[in-house]
N, C-alpha and C. Protein backbone atom coordinates (compact mmCIF):
# COMPACT_ATOMS: atom_id res chain seq x y z
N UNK A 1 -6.25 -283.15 36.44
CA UNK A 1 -7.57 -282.72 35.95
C UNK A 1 -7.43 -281.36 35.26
N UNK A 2 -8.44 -280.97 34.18
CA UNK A 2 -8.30 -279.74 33.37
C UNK A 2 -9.48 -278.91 33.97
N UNK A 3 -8.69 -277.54 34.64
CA UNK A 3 -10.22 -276.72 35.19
C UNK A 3 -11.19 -276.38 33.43
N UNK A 4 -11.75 -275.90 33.62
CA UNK A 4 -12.71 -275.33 32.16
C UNK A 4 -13.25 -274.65 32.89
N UNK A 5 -13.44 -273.28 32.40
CA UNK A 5 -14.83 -272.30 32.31
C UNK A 5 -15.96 -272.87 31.80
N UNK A 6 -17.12 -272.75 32.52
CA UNK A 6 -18.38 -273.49 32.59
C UNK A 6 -19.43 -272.19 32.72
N UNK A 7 -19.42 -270.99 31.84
CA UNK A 7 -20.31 -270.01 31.92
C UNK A 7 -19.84 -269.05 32.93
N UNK A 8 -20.21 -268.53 34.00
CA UNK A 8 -19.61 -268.20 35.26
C UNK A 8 -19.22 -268.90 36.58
N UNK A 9 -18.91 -270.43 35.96
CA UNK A 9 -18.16 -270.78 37.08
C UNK A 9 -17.15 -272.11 36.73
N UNK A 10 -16.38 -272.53 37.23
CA UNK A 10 -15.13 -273.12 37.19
C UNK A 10 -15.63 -275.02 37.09
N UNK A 11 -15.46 -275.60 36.28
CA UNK A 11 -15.85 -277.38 36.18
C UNK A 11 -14.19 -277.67 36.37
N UNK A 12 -14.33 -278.90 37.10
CA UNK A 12 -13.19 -280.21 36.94
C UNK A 12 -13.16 -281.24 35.62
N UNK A 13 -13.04 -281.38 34.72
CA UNK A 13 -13.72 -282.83 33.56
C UNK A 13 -12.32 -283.75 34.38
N UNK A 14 -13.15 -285.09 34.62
CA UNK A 14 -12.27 -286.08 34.96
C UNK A 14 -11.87 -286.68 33.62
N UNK A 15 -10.82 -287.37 33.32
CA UNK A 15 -10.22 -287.60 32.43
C UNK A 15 -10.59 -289.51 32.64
N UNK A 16 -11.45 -290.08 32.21
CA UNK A 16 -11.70 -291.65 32.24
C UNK A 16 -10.15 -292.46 32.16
């Protein structure tokens, strides 16, 4: 999984 910055806080994007 790729973390991403999401404003001030940390997302997972699942990869389908």
């Amino acid at each position: 999984y790729l973390p991403v910055m999401d404003g001030t806080k940390f997302i997972v994007l699942q990869p389908e």
